[in-house]
Protein backbone atom coordinates (compact mmCIF):
# COMPACT_ATOMS: atom_id res chain seq x y z
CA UNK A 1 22.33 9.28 0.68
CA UNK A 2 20.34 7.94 -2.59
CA UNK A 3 16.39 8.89 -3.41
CA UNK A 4 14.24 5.99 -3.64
CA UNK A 5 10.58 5.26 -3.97
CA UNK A 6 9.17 2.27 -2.98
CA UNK A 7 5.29 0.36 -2.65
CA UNK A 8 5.12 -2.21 -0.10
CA UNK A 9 1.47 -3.27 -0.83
CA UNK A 10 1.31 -5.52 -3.96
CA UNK A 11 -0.63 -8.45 -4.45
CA UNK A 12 -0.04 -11.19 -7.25
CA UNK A 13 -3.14 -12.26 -8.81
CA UNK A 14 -4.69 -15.81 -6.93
CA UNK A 15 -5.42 -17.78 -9.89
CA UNK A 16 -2.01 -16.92 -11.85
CA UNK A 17 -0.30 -20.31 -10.76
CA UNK A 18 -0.72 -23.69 -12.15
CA UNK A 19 -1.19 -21.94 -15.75
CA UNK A 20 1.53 -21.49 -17.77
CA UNK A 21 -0.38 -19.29 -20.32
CA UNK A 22 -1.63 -17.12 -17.71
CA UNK A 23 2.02 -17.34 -16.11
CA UNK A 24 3.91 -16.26 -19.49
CA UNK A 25 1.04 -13.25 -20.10
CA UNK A 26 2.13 -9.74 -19.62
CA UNK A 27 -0.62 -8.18 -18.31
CA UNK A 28 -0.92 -10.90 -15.68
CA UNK A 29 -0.08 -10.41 -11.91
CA UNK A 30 2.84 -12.68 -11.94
CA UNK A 31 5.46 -12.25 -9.49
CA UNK A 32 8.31 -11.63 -12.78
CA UNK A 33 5.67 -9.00 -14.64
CA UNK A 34 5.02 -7.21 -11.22
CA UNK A 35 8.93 -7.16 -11.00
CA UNK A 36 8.92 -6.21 -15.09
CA UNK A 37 6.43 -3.10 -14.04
CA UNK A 38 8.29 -1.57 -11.61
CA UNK A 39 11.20 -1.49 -13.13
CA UNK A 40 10.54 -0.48 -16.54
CA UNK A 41 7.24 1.53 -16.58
CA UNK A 42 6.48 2.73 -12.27
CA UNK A 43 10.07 3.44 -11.44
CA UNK A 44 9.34 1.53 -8.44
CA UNK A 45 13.03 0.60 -6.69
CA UNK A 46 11.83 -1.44 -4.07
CA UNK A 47 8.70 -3.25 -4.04
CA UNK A 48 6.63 -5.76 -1.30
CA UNK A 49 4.91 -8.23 -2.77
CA UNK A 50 2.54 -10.02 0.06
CA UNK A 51 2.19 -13.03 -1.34
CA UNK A 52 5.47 -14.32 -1.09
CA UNK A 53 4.52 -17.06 1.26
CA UNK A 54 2.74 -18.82 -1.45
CA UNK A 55 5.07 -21.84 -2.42
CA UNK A 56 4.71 -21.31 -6.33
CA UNK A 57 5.20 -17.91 -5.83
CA UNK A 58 8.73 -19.11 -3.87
CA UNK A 59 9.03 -21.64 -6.48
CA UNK A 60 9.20 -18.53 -9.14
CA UNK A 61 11.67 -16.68 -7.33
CA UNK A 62 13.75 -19.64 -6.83
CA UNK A 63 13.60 -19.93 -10.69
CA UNK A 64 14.82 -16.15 -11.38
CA UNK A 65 17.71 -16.69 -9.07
CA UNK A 66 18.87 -19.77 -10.79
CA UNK A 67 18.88 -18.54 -13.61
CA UNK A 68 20.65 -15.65 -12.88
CA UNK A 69 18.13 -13.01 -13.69
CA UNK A 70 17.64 -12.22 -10.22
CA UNK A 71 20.06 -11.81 -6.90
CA UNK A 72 19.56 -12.57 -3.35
CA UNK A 73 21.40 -9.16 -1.57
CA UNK A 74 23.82 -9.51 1.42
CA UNK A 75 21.43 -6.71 3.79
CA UNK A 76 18.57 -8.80 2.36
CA UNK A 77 15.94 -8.46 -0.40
CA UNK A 78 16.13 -9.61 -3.74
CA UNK A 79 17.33 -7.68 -7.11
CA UNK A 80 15.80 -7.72 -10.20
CA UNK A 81 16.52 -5.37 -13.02
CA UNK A 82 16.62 -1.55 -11.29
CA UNK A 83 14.27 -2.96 -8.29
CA UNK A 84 14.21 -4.67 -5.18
CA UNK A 85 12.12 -6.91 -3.90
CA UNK A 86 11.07 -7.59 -0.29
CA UNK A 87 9.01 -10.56 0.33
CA UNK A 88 6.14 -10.42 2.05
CA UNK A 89 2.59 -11.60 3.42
CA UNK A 90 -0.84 -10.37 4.13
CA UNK A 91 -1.97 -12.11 6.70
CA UNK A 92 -5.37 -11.93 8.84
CA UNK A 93 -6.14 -12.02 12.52
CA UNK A 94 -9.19 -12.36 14.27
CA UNK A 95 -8.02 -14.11 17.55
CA UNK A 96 -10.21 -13.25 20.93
CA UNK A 97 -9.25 -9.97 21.73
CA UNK A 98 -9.88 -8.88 17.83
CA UNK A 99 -13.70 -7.10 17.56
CA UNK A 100 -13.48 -7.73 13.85
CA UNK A 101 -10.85 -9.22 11.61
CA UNK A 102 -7.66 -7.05 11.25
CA UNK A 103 -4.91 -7.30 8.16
CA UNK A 104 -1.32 -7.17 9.11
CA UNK A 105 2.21 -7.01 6.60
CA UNK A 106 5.07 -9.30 7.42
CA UNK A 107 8.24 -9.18 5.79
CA UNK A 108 11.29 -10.71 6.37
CA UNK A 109 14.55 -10.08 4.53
CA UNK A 110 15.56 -13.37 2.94
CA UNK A 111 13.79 -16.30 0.77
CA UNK A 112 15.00 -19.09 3.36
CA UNK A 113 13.38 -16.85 6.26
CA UNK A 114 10.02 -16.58 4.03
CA UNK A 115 10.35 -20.24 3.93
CA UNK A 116 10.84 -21.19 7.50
CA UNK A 117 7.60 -18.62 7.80
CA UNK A 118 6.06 -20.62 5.35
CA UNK A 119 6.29 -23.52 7.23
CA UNK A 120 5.71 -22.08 10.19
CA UNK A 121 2.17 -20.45 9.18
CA UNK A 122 0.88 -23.73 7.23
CA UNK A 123 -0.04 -25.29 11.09
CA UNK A 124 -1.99 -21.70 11.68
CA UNK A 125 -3.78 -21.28 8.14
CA UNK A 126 -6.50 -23.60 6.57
CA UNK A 127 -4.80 -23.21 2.79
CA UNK A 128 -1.16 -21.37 2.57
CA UNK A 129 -1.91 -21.33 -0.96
CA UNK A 130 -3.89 -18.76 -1.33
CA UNK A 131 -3.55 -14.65 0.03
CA UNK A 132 -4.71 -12.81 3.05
CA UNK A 133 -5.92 -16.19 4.86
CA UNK A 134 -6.78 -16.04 8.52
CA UNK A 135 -4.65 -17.37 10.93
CA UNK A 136 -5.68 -19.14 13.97
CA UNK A 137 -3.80 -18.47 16.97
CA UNK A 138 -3.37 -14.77 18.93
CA UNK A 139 -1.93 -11.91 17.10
CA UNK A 140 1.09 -11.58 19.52
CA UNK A 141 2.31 -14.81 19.14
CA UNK A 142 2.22 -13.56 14.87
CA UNK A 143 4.10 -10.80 16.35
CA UNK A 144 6.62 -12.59 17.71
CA UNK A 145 7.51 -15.43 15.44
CA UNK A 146 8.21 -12.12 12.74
CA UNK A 147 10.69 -10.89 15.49
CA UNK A 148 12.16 -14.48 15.93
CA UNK A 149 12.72 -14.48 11.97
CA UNK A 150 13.95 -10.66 11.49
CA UNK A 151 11.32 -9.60 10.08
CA UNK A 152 8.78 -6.66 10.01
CA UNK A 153 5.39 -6.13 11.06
CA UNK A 154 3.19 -3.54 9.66
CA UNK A 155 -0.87 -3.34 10.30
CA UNK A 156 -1.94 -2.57 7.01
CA UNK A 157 -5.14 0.01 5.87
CA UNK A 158 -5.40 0.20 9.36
CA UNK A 159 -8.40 3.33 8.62
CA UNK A 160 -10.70 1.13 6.40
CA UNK A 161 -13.96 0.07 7.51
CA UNK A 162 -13.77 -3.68 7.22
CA UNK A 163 -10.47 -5.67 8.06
CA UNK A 164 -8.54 -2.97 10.00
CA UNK A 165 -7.44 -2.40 12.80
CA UNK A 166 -9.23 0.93 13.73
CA UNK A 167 -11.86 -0.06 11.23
CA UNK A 168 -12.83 -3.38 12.68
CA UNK A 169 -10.04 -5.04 15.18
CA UNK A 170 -10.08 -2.79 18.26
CA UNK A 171 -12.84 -0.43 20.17
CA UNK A 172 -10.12 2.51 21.10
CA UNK A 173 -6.60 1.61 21.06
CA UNK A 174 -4.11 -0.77 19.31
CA UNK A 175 -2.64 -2.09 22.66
CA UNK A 176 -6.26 -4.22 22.85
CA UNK A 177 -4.83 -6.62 20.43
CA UNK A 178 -1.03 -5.99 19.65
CA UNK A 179 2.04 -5.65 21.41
CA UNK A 180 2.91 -1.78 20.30
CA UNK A 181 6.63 -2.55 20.47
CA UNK A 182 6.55 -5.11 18.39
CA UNK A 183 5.43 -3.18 15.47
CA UNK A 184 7.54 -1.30 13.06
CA UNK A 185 5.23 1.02 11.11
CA UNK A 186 1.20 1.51 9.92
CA UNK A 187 0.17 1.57 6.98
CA UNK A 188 -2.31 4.41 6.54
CA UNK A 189 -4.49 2.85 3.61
CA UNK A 190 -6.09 4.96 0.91
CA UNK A 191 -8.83 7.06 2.97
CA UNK A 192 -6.59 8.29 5.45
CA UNK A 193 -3.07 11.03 5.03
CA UNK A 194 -0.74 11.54 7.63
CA UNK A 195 -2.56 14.87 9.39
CA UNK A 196 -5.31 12.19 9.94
CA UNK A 197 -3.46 9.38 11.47
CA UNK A 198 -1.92 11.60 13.79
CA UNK A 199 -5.01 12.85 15.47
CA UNK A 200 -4.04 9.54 17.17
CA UNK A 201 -1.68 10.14 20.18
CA UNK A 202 -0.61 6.36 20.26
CA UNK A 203 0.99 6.58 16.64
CA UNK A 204 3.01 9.51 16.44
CA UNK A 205 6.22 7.32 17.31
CA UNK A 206 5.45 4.94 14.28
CA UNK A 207 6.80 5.83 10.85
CA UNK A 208 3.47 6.00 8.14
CA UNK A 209 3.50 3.78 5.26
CA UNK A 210 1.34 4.85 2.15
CA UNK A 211 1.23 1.52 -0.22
CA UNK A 212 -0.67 0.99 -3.09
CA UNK A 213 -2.58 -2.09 -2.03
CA UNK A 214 -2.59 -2.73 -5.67
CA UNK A 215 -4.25 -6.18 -7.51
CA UNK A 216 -3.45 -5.09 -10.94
CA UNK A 217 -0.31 -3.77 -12.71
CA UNK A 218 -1.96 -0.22 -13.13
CA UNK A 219 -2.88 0.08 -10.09
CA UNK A 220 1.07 -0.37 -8.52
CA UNK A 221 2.05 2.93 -7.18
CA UNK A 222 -1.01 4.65 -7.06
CA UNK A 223 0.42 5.64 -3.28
CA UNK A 224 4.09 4.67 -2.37
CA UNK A 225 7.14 7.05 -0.58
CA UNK A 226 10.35 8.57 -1.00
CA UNK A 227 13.05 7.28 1.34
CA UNK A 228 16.51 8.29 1.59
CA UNK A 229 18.39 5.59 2.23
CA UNK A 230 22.31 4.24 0.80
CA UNK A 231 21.10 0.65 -1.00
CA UNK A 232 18.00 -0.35 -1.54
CA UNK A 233 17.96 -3.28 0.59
CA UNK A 234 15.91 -4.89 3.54
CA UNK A 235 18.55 -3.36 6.06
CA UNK A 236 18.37 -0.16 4.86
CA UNK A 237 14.35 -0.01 4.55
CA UNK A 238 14.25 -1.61 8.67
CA UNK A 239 16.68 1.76 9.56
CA UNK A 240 14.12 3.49 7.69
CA UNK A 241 11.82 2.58 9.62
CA UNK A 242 12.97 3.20 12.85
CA UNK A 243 14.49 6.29 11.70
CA UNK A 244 17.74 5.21 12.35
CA UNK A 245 21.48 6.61 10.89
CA UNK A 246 19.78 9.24 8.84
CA UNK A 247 17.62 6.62 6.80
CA UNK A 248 13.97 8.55 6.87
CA UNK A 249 10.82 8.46 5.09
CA UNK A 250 11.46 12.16 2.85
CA UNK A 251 8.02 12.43 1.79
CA UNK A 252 4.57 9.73 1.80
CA UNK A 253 3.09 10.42 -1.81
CA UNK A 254 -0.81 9.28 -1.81
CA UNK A 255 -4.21 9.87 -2.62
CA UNK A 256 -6.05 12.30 -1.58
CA UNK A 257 -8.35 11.05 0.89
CA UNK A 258 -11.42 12.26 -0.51
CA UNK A 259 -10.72 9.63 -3.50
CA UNK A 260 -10.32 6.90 -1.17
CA UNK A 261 -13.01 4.27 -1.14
CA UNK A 262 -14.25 5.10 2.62
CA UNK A 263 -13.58 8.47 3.51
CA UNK A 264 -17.16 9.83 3.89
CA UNK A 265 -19.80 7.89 5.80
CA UNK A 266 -22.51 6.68 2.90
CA UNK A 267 -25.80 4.61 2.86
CA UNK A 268 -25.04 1.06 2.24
CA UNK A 269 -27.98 0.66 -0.31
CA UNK A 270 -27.80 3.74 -2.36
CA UNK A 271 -24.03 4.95 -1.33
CA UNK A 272 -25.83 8.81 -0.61
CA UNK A 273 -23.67 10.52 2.08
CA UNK A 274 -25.10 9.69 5.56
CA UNK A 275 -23.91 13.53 7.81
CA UNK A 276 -24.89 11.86 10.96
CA UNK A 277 -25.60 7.71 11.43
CA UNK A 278 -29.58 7.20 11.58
CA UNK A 279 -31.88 7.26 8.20
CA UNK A 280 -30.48 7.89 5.00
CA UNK A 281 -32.67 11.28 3.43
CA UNK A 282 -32.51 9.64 0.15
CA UNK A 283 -33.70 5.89 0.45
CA UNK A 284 -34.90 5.52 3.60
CA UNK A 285 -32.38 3.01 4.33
CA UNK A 286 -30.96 2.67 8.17
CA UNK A 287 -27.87 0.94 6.80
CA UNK A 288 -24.47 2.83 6.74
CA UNK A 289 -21.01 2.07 5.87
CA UNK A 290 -18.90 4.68 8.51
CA UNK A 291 -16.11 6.62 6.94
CA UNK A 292 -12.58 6.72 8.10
CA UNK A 293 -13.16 10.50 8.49
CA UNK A 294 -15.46 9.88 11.12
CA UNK A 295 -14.35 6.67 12.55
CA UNK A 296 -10.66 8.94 13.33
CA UNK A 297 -12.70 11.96 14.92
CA UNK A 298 -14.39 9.12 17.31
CA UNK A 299 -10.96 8.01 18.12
CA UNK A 300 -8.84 11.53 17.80
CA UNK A 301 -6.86 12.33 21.20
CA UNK A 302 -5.12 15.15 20.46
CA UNK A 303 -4.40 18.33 18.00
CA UNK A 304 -0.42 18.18 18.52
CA UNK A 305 1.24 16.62 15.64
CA UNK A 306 4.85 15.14 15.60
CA UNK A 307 7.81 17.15 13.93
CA UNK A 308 9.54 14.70 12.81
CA UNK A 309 6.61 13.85 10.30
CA UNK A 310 7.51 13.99 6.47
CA UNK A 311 5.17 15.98 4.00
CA UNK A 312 2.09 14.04 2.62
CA UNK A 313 1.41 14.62 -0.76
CA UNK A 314 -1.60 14.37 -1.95
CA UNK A 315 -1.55 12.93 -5.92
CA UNK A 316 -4.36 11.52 -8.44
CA UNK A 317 -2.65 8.89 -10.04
CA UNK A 318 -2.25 9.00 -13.60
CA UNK A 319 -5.18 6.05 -14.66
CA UNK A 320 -7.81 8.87 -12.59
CA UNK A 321 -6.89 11.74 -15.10
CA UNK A 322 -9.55 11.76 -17.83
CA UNK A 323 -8.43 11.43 -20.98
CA UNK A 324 -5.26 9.80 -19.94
CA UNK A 325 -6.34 6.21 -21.84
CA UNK A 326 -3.43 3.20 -21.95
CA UNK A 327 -2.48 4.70 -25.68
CA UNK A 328 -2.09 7.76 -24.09
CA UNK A 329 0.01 6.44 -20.99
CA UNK A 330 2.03 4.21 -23.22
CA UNK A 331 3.28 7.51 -25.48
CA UNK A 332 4.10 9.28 -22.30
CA UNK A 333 6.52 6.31 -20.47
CA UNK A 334 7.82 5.94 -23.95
CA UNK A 335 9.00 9.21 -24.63
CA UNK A 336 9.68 10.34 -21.23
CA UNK A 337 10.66 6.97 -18.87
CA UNK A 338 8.71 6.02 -16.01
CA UNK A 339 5.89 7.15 -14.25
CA UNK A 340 7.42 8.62 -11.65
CA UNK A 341 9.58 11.02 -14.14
CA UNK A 342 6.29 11.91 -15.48
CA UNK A 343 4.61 12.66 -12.29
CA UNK A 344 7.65 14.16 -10.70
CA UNK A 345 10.03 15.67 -13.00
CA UNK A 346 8.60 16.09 -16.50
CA UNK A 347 8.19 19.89 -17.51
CA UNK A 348 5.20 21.67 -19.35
CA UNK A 349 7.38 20.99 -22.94
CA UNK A 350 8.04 17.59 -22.74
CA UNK A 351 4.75 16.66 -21.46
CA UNK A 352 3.69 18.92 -24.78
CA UNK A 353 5.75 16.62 -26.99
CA UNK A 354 3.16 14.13 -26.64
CA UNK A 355 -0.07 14.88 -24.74
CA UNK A 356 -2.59 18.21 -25.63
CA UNK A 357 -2.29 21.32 -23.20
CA UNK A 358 -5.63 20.77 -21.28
CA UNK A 359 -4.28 17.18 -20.09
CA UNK A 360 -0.57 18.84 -19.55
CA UNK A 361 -1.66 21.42 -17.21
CA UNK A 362 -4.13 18.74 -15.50
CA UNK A 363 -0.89 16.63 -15.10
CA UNK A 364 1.06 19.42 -13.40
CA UNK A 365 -1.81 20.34 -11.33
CA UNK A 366 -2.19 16.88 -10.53
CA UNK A 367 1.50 17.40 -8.94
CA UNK A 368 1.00 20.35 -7.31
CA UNK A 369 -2.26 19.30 -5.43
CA UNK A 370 -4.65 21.61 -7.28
CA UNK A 371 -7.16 19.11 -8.88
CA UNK A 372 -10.51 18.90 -7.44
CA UNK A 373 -11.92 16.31 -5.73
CA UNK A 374 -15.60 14.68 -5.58
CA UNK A 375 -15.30 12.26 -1.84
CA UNK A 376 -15.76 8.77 -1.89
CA UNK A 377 -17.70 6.42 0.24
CA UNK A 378 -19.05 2.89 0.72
CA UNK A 379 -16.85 1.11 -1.17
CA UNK A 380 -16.85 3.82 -4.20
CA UNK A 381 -13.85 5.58 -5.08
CA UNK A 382 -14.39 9.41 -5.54
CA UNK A 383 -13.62 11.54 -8.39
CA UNK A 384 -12.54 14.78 -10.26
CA UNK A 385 -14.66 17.46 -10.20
CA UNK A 386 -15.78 17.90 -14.05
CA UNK A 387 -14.38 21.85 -13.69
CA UNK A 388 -11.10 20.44 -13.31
């Protein structure tokens, strides 16, 4: 078996098509530069990007593979450079059985199955241009046209306040909206680790995704996972999955919680932690935004968690550190390799080489889990405590 780590949650930037200066720009969220990213600077050996159902977007990956500078892969994905990708779409429901509008990730293992999908979706969705767009019809029949096409089907953040499914799409349990055996994993989100999500009874046969839900280049891999796995290709990733022929998630690398946008309930107005809903002590305010730590104890079931559950490791991505600037970053990939050497593998000495002491030691903290941690809330990531 072969060690790979892999971000399913990427998002190409809305307003990157129809420009060919923005298109050609490095820093842009391009489909080729996300592609550039994760193989040169994250890492990254597989990647989702979830707006592959845009037609430019298919247009530019038609345009890598004719040129030769990407390949379409037999057990599905596509290659480019060191990393696969695996095409995908955000997609959201709000059908009637939803309470509040839910997101979802589809993925399906070839370009002319995105296509078909494509096609499929533009009689369901007011502009298939754009990302994350509604679709009108019932969240099973989603379900099942991403079965009829081979692909996968993921509810994604599923903790978060708004657009969830725990957050906003159901009262209790998933079965309210989806058929449960049509899904092949959740996607915990950033508020949320895996001792969390399994206070829930009704997921502890799914495997946990931790994605980076990232809209910039930095922000790719801020949460991903290790899989062990032969290739890195669509097959291998659905065994994964299902935890099939010794393909298994080794280990879900995310935020902490605490620095998730939502984790604490918080006043709406003035973001002050709210302990219990009713008047906020500081403002005055009766308006609250609930936390994902509270919204799982109001749904928690049980206290017995799966064994077959990999570890959860809790990281601060690099960009949190202070003092870790894009000069600094840019020294580190460059004398070390990618991020995930640096987080992962990179001893006290190299790191030395280029960075001061006080930010080495915060980066090897950092990977054993010792920084601390200020929670976030209401929309407001949290923080390092300034003693770290």
């Amino acid at each position: 078996m072969n060690t790979f780590y892999i971000d399913l949650h990427v998002h190409i930037g809305r307003t990157m098509y129809g420009d060919p200066v923005k298109i050609t720009a490095s820093d842009q969220l391009t489909l080729t530069n996300i592609m550039n990213e994760c193989s040169e600077n994250k890492g990254i050996d597989m990647v989702g990007v979830i707006d592959s159902h845009v037609p430019d977007v298919q247009a530019e990956i038609q345009h890598l593979l004719d040129q030769g500078e990407a390949i379409e892969l037999e057990e599905g994905g596509i290659q480019y450079k060191s990393t696969t990708l695996i095409l995908g779409t955000e997609i959201e429901i709000y059908d009637e059985n939803c309470y509040g509008p839910l997101h979802v990730l589809c993925y399906f293992p070839a370009l002319h199955q995105m296509q078909q999908f494509t096609v499929w979706l533009s009689d369901h969705m007011k502009n298939i241009t754009l990302s994350t767009q509604r679709f009108y019809g019932k969240a099973v029949e989603l379900q099942k046209k991403v079965k009829e096409l081979e692909g996968l089907f993921v509810p994604a953040h599923m903790f978060t306040p708004f657009k969830s499914l725990y957050g906003k799409g159901v009262q209790q349990s998933l079965i309210e909206v989806l058929d449960p055996a049509l899904i092949d994993g959740v996607e915990l989100g950033l508020s949320a680790d895996t001792n969390m999500a399994d206070k829930l009874s009704e997921l502890h046969d799914y495997t946990f995704l931790t994605n980076s839900d990232a809209h910039s280049l930095p922000k790719i891999a801020r949460e991903y996972q290790q899989i062990n796995v032969e290739k890195a290709t669509f097959k291998e990733l659905k065994r994964v999955l299902k935890n099939q022929d010794n393909r298994r998630v080794a280990a879900n690398f995310g935020m902490n919680p605490r620095l998730g946008k939502y984790y604490q309930t918080t006043c709406a107005k003035c973001f002050h932690p709210v302990l219990q809903e009713g008047v906020c002590k500081k403002c005055g305010s009766k308006d609250y935004i609930k936390g994902v730590s509270e919204r799982i104890h109001e749904l928690q079931d049980t206290n017995t968690f799966p064994r077959h559950r990999p570890p959860y490791i809790s990281q601060v991505p690099l960009e949190f550190l202070p003092h870790l600037g894009p000069k600094t970053l840019r020294k580190l990939l460059n004398q070390i390799g990618t991020e995930m050497k640096i987080i992962h593998d990179a001893t006290r000495e190299e790191l030395l080489e280029v960075v001061a002491p006080h930010l080495a030691d915060r980066i090897l903290a950092n990977r054993s889990g010792q920084l601390s941690i200020n929670a976030g809330g209401g929309g407001r990531y949290g923080s390092l405590s300034k003693e770290t």
